[in-house]
Every structure is written in C-alpha cells, then in structure tokens.
C-alpha atoms as a PDB file:
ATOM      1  CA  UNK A   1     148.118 -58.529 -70.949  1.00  0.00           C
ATOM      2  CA  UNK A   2     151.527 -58.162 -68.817  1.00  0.00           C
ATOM      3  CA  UNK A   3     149.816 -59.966 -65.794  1.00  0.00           C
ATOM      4  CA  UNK A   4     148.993 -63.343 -68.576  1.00  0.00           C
ATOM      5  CA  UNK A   5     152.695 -62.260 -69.321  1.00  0.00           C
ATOM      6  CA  UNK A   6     154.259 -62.585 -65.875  1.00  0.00           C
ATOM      7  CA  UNK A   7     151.736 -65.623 -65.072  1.00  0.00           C
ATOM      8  CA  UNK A   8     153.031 -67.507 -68.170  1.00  0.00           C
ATOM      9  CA  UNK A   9     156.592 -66.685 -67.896  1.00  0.00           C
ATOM     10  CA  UNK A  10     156.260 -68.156 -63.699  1.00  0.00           C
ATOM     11  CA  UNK A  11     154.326 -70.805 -65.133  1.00  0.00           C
ATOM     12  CA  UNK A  12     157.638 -71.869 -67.227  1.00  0.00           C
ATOM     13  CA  UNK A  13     160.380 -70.575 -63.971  1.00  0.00           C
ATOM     14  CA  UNK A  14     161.972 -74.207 -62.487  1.00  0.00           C
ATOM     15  CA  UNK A  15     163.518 -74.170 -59.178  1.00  0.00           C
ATOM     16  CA  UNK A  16     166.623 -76.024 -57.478  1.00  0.00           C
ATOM     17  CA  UNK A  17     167.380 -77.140 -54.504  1.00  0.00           C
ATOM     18  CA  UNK A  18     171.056 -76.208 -53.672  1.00  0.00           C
ATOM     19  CA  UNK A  19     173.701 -78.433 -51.916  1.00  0.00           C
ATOM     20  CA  UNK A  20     173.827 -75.327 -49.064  1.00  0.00           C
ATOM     21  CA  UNK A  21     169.466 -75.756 -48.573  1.00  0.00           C
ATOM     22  CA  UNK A  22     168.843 -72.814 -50.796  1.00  0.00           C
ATOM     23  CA  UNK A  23     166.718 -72.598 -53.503  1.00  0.00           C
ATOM     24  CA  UNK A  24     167.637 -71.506 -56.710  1.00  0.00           C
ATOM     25  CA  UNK A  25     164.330 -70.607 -59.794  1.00  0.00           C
ATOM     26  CA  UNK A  26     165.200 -69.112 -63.504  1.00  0.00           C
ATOM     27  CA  UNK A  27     162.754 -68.990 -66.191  1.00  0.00           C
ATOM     28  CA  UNK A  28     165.471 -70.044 -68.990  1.00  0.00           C
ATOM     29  CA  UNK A  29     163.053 -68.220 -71.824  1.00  0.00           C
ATOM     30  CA  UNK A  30     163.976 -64.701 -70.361  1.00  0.00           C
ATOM     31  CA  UNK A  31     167.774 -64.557 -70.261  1.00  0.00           C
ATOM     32  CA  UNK A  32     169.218 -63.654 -66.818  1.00  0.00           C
ATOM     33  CA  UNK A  33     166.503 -64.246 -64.873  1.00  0.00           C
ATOM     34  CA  UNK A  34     167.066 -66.055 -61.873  1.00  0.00           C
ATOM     35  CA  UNK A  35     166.977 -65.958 -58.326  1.00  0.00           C
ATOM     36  CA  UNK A  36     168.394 -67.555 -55.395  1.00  0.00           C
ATOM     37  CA  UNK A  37     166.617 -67.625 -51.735  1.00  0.00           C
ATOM     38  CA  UNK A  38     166.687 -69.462 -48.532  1.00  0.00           C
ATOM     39  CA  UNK A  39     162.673 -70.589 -48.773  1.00  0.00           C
ATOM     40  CA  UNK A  40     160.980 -71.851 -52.136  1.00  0.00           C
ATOM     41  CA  UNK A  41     158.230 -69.676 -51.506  1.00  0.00           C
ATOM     42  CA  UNK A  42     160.941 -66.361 -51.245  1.00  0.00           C
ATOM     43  CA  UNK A  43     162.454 -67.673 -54.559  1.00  0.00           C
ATOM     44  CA  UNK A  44     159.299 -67.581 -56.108  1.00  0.00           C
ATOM     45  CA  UNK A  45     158.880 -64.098 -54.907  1.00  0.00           C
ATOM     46  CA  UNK A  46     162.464 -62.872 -55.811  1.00  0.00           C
ATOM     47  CA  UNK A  47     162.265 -64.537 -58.797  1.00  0.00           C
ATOM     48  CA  UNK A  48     158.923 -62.762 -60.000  1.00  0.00           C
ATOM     49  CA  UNK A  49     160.533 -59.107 -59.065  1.00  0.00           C
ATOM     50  CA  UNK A  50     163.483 -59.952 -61.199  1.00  0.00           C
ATOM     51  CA  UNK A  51     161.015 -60.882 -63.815  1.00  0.00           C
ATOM     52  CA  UNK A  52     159.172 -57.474 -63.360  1.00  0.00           C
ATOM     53  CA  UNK A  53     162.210 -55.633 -63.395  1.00  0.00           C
ATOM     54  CA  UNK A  54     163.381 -57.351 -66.615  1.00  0.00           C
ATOM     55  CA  UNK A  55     160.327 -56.578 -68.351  1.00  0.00           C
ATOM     56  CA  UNK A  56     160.796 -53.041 -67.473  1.00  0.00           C
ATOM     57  CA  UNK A  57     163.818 -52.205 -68.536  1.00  0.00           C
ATOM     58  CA  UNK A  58     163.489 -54.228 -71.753  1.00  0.00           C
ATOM     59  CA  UNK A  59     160.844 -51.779 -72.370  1.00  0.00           C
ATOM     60  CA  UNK A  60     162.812 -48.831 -71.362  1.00  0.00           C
ATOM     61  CA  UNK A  61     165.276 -49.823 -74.003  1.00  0.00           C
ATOM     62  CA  UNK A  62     163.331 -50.757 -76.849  1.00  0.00           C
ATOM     63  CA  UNK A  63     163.701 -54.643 -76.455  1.00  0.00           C
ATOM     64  CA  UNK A  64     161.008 -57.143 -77.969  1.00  0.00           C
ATOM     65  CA  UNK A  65     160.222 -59.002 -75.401  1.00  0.00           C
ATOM     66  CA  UNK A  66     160.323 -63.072 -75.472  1.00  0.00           C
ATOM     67  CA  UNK A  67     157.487 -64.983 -76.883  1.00  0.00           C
ATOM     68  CA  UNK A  68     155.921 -67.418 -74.441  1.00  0.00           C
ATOM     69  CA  UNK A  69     154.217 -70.079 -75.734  1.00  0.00           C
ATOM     70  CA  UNK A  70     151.271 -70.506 -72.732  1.00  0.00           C
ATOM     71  CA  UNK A  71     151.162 -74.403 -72.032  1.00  0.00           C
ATOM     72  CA  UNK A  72     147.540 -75.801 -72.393  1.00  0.00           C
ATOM     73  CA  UNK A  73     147.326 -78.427 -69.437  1.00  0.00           C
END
C-alpha cells in the first residue's frame, strides 16, 4: 500500500532543468516536496527521500495524507 503510494506520487513528480544545469523535481500534489540536484537521476532520488520523509512525519502528526488519483496509461 505505501510502496503503490510512493510509486504513484513519483509517477505524478515533474522535473526542471535549471538555468545553472541543475535539476529541479516536485510532486505539486504533496505540498513542499521538492528537490534540487546536479543529475536527473539524483533528483529523482532526493526527491523520493523527501517524499518518504513527508509521509512520515505526516503520520507522526496525525495528517491525512493526499489522495492520488493513479493515472491509467
């Protein structure tokens, strides 16, 4: 259930490329979570802890978390 959770939620994460070569990845449906890295592929990665993290706290503290619609494709 959290893995579909975290799969879903990357699934929806888009990435920038930044004016300075960096990459920059949020997933807009869970607020404040973003990251910014020098590869895509560490963006993805940095992006996916802050994800975890997120999840886990919002748990800690009681918080529903945010309903993600999984895209049929």
């Amino acid at each position: 259930m959290l893995t579909n959770y975290i799969r879903t939620a990357m699934h929806k994460a888009t990435y920038e490329l930044l004016e300075d070569g960096s990459f920059y990845g949020e997933i807009l449906e869970c607020q404040g979570v973003w990251a910014n890295a020098a590869t895509l592929e560490a963006c993805r990665e940095d992006l996916q802890d802050t994800l975890e993290g997120w999840i886990v706290l919002g748990l800690r503290l009681g918080h529903t978390l945010s309903i993600l619609d999984e895209e049929v494709t």
